[in-house]
Protein backbone atom coordinates (compact mmCIF):
# COMPACT_ATOMS: atom_id res chain seq x y z
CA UNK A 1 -5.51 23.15 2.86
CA UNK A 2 -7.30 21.35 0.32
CA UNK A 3 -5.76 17.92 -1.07
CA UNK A 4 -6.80 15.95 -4.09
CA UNK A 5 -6.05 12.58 -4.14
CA UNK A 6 -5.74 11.09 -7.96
CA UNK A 7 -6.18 7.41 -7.11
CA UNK A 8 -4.92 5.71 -9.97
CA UNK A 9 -4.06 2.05 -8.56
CA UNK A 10 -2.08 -0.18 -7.64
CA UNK A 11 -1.04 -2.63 -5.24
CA UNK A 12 -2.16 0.04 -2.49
CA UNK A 13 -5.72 -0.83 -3.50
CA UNK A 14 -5.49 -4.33 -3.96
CA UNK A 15 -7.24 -7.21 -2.52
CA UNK A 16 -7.02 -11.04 -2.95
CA UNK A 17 -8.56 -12.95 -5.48
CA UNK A 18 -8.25 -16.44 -7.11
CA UNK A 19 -5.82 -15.18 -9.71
CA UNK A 20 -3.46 -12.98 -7.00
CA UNK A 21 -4.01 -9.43 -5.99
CA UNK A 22 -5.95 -7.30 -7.97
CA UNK A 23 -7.05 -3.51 -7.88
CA UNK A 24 -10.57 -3.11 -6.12
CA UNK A 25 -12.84 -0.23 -5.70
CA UNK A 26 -12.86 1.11 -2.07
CA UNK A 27 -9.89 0.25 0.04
CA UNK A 28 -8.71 3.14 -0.29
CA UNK A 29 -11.51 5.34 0.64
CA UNK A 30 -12.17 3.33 3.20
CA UNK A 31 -8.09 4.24 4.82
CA UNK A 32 -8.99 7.43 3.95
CA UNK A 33 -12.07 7.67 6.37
CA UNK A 34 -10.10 5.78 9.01
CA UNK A 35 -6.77 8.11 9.26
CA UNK A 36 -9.82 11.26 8.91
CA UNK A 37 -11.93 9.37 12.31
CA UNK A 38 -8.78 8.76 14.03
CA UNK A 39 -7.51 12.61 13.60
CA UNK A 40 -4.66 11.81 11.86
CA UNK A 41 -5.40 14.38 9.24
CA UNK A 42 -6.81 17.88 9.27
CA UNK A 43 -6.88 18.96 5.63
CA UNK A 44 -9.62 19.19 3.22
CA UNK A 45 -9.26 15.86 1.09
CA UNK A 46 -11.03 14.46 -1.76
CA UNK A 47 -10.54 11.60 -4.22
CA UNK A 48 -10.80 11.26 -8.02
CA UNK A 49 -10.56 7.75 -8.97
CA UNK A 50 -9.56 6.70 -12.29
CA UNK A 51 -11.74 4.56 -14.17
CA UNK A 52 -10.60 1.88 -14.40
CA UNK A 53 -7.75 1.61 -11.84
CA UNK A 54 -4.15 0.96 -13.36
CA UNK A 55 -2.36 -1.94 -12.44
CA UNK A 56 0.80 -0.44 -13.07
CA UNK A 57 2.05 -3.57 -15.16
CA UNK A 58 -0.48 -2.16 -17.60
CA UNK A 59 0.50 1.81 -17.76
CA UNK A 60 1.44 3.47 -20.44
CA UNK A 61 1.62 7.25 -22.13
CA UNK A 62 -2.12 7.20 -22.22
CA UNK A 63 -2.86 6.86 -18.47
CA UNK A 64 -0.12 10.03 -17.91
CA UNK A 65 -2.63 11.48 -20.02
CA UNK A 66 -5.33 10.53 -17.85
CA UNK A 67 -3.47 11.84 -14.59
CA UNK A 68 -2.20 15.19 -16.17
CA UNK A 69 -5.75 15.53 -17.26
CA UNK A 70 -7.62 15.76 -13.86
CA UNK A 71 -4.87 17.71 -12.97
CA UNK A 72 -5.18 20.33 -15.28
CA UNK A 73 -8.76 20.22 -14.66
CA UNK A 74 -8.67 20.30 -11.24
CA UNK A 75 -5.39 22.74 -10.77
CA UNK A 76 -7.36 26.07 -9.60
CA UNK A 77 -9.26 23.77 -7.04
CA UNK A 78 -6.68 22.53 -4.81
CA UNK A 79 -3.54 23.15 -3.38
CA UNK A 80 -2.03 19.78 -3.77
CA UNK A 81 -2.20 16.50 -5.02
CA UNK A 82 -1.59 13.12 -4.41
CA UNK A 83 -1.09 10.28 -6.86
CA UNK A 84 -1.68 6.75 -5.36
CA UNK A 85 0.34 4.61 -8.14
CA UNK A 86 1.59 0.90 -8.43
CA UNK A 87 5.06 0.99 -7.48
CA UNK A 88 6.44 -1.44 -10.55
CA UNK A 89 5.86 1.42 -13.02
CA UNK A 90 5.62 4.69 -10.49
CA UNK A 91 9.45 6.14 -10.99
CA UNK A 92 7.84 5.95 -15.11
CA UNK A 93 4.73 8.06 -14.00
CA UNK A 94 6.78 10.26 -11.40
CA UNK A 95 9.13 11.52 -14.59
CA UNK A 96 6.01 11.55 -17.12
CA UNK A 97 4.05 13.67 -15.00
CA UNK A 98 6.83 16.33 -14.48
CA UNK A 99 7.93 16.75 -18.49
CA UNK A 100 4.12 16.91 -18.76
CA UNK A 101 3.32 19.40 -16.27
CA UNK A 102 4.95 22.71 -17.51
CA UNK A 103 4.75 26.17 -14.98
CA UNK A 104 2.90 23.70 -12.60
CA UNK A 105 1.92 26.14 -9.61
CA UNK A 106 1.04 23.16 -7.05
CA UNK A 107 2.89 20.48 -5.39
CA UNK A 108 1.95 16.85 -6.25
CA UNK A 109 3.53 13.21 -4.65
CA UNK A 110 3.05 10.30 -6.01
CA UNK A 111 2.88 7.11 -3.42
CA UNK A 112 1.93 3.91 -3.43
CA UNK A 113 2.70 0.40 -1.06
CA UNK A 114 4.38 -3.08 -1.23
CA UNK A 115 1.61 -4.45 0.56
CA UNK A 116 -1.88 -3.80 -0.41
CA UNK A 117 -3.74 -1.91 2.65
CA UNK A 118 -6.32 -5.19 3.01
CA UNK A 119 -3.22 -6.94 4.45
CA UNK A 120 -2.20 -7.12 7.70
CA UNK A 121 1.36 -5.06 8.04
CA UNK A 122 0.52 -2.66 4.85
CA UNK A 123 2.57 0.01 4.13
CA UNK A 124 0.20 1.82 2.52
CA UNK A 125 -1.18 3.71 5.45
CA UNK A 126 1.66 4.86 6.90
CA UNK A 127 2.67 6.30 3.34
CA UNK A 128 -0.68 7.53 2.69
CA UNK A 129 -0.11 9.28 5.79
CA UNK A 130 3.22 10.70 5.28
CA UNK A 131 2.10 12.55 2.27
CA UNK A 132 -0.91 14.00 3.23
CA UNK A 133 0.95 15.32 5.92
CA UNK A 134 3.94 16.22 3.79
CA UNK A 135 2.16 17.46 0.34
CA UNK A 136 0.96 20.90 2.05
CA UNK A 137 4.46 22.18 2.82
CA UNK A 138 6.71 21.43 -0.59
CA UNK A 139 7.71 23.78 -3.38
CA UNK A 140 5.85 23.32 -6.13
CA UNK A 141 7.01 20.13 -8.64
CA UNK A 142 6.53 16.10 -8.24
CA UNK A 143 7.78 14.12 -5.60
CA UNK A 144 7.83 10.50 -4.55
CA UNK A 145 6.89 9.91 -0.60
CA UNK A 146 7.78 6.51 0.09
CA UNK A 147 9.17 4.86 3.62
CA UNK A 148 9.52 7.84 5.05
CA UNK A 149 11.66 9.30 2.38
CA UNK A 150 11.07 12.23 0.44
CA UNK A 151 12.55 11.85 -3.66
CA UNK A 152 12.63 13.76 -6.14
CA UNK A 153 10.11 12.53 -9.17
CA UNK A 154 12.99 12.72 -12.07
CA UNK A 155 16.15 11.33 -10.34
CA UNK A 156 13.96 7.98 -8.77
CA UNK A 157 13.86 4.54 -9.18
CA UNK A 158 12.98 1.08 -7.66
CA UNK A 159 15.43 -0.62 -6.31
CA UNK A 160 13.96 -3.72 -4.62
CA UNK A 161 10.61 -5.59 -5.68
CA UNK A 162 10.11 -7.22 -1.98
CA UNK A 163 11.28 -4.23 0.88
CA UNK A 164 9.14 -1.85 2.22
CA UNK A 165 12.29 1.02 1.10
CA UNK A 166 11.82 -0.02 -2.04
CA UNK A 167 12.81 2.84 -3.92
CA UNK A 168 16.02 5.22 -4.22
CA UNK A 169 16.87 8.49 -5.81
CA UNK A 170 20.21 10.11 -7.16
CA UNK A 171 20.54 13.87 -5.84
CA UNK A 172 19.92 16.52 -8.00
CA UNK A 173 20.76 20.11 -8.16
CA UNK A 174 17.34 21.23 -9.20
CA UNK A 175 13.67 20.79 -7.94
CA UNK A 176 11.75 18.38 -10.12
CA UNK A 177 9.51 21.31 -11.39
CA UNK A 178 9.20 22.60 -15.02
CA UNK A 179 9.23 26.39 -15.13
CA UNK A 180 7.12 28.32 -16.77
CA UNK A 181 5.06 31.23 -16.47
CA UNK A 182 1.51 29.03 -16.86
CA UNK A 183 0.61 26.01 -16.17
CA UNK A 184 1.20 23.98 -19.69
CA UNK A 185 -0.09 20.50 -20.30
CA UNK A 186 1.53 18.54 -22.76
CA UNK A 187 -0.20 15.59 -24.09
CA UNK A 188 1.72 12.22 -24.53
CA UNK A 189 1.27 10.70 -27.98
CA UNK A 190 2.10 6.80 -28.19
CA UNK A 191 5.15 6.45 -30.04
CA UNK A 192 6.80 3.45 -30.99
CA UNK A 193 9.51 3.14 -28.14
CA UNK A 194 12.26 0.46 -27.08
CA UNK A 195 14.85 0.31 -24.53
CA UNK A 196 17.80 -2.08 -25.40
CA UNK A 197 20.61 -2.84 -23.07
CA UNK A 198 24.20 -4.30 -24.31
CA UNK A 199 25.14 -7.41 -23.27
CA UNK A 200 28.20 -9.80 -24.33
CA UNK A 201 27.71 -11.41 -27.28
CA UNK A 202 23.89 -9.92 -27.52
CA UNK A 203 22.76 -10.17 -31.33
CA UNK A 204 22.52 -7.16 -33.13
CA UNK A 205 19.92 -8.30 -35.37
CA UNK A 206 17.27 -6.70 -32.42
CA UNK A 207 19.10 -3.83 -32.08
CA UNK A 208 18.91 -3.16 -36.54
CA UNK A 209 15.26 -4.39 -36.19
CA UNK A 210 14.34 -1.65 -33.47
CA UNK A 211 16.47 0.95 -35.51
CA UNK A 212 14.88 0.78 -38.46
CA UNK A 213 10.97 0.57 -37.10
CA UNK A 214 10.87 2.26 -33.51
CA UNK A 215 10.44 6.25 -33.30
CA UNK A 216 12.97 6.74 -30.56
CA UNK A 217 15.34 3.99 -28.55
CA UNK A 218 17.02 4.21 -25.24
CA UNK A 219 20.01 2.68 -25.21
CA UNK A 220 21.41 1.05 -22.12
CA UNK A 221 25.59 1.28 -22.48
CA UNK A 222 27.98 -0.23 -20.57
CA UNK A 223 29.44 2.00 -17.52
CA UNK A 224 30.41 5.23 -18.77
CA UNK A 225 29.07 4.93 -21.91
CA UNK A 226 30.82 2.11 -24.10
CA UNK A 227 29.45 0.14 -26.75
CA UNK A 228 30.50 -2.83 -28.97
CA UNK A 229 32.02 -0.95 -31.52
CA UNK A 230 30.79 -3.84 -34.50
CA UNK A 231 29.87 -3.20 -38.36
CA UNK A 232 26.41 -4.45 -37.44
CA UNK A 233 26.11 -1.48 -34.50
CA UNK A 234 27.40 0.76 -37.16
CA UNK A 235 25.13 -0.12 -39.66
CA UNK A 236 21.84 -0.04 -37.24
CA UNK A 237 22.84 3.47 -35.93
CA UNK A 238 23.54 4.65 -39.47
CA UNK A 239 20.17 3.41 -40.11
CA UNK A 240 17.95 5.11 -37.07
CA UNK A 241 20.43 8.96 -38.25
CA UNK A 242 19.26 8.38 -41.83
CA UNK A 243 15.73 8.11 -40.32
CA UNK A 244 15.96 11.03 -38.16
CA UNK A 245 15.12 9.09 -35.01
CA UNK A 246 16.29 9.98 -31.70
CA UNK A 247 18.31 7.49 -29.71
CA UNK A 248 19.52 8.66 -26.30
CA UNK A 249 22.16 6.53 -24.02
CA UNK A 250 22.20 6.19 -20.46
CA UNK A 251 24.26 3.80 -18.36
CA UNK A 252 23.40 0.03 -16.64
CA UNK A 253 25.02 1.48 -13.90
CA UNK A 254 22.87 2.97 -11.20
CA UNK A 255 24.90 5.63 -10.13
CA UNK A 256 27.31 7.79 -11.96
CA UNK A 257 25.65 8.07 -15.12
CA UNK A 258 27.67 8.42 -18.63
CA UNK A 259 29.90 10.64 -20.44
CA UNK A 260 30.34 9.78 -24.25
CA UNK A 261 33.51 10.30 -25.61
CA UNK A 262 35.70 9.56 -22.39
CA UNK A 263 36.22 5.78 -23.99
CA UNK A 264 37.44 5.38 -28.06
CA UNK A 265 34.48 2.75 -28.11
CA UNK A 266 32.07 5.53 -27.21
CA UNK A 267 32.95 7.48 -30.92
CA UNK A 268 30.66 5.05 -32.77
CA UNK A 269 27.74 6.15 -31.01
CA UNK A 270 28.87 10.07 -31.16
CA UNK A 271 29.58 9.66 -34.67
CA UNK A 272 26.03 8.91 -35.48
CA UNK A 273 24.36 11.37 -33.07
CA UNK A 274 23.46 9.31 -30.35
CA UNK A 275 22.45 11.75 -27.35
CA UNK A 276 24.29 11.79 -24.19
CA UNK A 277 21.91 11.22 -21.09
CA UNK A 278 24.36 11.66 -18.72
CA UNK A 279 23.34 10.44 -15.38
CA UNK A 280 19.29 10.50 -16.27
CA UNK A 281 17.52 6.87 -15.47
CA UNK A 282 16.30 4.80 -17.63
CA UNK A 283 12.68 5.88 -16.11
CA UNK A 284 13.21 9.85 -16.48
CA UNK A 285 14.49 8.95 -20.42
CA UNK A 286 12.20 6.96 -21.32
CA UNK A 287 9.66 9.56 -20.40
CA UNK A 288 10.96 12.25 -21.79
CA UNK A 289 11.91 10.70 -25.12
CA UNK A 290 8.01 9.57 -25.34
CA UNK A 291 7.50 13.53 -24.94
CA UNK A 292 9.79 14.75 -27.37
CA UNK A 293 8.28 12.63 -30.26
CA UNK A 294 4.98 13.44 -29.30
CA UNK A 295 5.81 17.15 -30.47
CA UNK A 296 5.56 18.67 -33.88
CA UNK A 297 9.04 20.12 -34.21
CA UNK A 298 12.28 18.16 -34.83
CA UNK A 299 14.07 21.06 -33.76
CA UNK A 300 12.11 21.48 -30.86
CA UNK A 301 12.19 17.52 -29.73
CA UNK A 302 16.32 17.91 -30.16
CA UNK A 303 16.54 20.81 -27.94
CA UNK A 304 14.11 18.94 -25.25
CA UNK A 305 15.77 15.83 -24.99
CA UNK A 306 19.49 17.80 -24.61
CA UNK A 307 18.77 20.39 -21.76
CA UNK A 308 18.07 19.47 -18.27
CA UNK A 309 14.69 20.85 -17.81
CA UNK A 310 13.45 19.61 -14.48
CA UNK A 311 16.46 18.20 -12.73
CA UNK A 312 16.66 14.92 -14.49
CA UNK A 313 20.56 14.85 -14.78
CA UNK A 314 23.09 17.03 -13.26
């Protein structure tokens, strides 16, 4: 079995420093050699370390590029892969890396910790651990190992910025895995994205602003879907249809997801071609709305962001 680790970040790889934790070259190799003295693991494993690491308050579209990258390069050469990620912006990455990954013949996880491995009670190791021992036996698609649970990398998110079981996943009825025949990498472009949530009494003068200049928008509705049904809504969704730009709703809710239409105040945003994302997270839609605009075909971007391709709603 031969294992690639993609070591991309994160608080994993941290160490103190005046200004608070930073990444730092090393820690990780250096728990890699450990858990490889102390028999812990058997497999072939090597690293590729970005350059520079991510601190995952920093990622964006261009370092999924980066990942997807040495995996495509490096697909033929190993039988898994690892990502080591910064957990604020992982469940982003996790989602990214599946859209991005089509007819991906390998199985990759992406881990991380809440406490850098140069403390004393890290998580990281035991996480590191856990996937190299885990990685080997999964069908092929992108997982999250973290606290000894196994989730899948379109249906997670965090769900506590302090516990060690910090994140959390909705089931889903398929594998997050994009089928296809050969392995396809497709290439993030950096659209001009926002995600806006409803709140009482929230101006709509952001909500006009970012749908008349962004290229896509999630929009975070109420429950099941519902939505201030004002003339000032109206007008700023009549604005982002005549402009051809994608806006897909998902709920604040955690669980459950939406269903537009069940509510009269969810017509507004069906009558101007808002796309239902069902129970997808925020996470999983704002990834795959960055990789629908980054293709050349309207037609093909619609039909993307309303099938399930990789088990990111049921």
């Amino acid at each position: 079995m031969k294992i690639l680790i993609i070591h991309a970040g994160g608080t994993i790889s941290m160490a103190r420093t005046p200004d608070g934790f930073a990444p730092r070259k090393g820690v990780l190799e250096a728990e890699l050699e450990r858990l490889r003295s102390s028999g812990q693991i058997q497999s072939e494993v090597d690293i590729f370390a970005l350059d520079p690491l991510i601190d995952s308050a920093y990622c964006s579209p261009v370092d999924w590029n980066r990942m997807t990258g040495v995996i495509l390069d490096h697909h033929a050469d190993y039988d898994a892969f690892i990502v080591t990620h910064g957990t604020d912006t992982l469940a982003y990455s996790a989602a990214a890396l599946c859209f991005a990954l089509e007819g991906l013949a390998k199985p990759i996880i992406l881990t991380g910790s809440m406490l850098p491995l140069t403390e004393a009670g890290s998580d990281g190791g035991r996480n590191l651990k856990d996937s190299l021992s885990m990685v080997g036996s999964l069908p092929h698609g992108v997982w999250v190992q973290f606290a000894g649970r196994l989730l899948s990398g379109t249906r997670v998110w965090k769900t506590h910025s302090s516990s060690m079981e910090a994140f959390s996943a909705n089931p889903s009825g398929m594998p997050p895995h994009r089928r296809g025949p050969q392995l396809v990498r497709h290439v993030y472009k950096t659209p001009a994205l926002a995600i806006l949530p409803f709140a009482p009494g929230v101006s709509m003068d952001l909500f006009a602003y970012a749908m008349g200049m962004c290229d896509g928008l999630v929009l975070r509705c109420y429950g099941s879907g519902t939505a201030p049904d004002t003339p000032s809504l109206r007008a700023a969704l009549a604005k982002a249809q005549e402009r051809g730009m994608p806006v897909v709703a998902v709920s604040q809710c955690a669980e459950g997801g939406i269903a537009l239409g069940r509510y009269a105040s969810d017509q507004l945003l069906l009558e101007h071609g808002v796309i239902d994302g069902r129970d997808m997270t925020v996470e999983a839609a704002y990834a795959k709305l960055a990789l629908a605009l980054s293709m050349e075909s309207s037609d093909d971007r619609d039909a993307l962001l309303k099938q399930c391709i990789c088990g990111e709603f049921t």
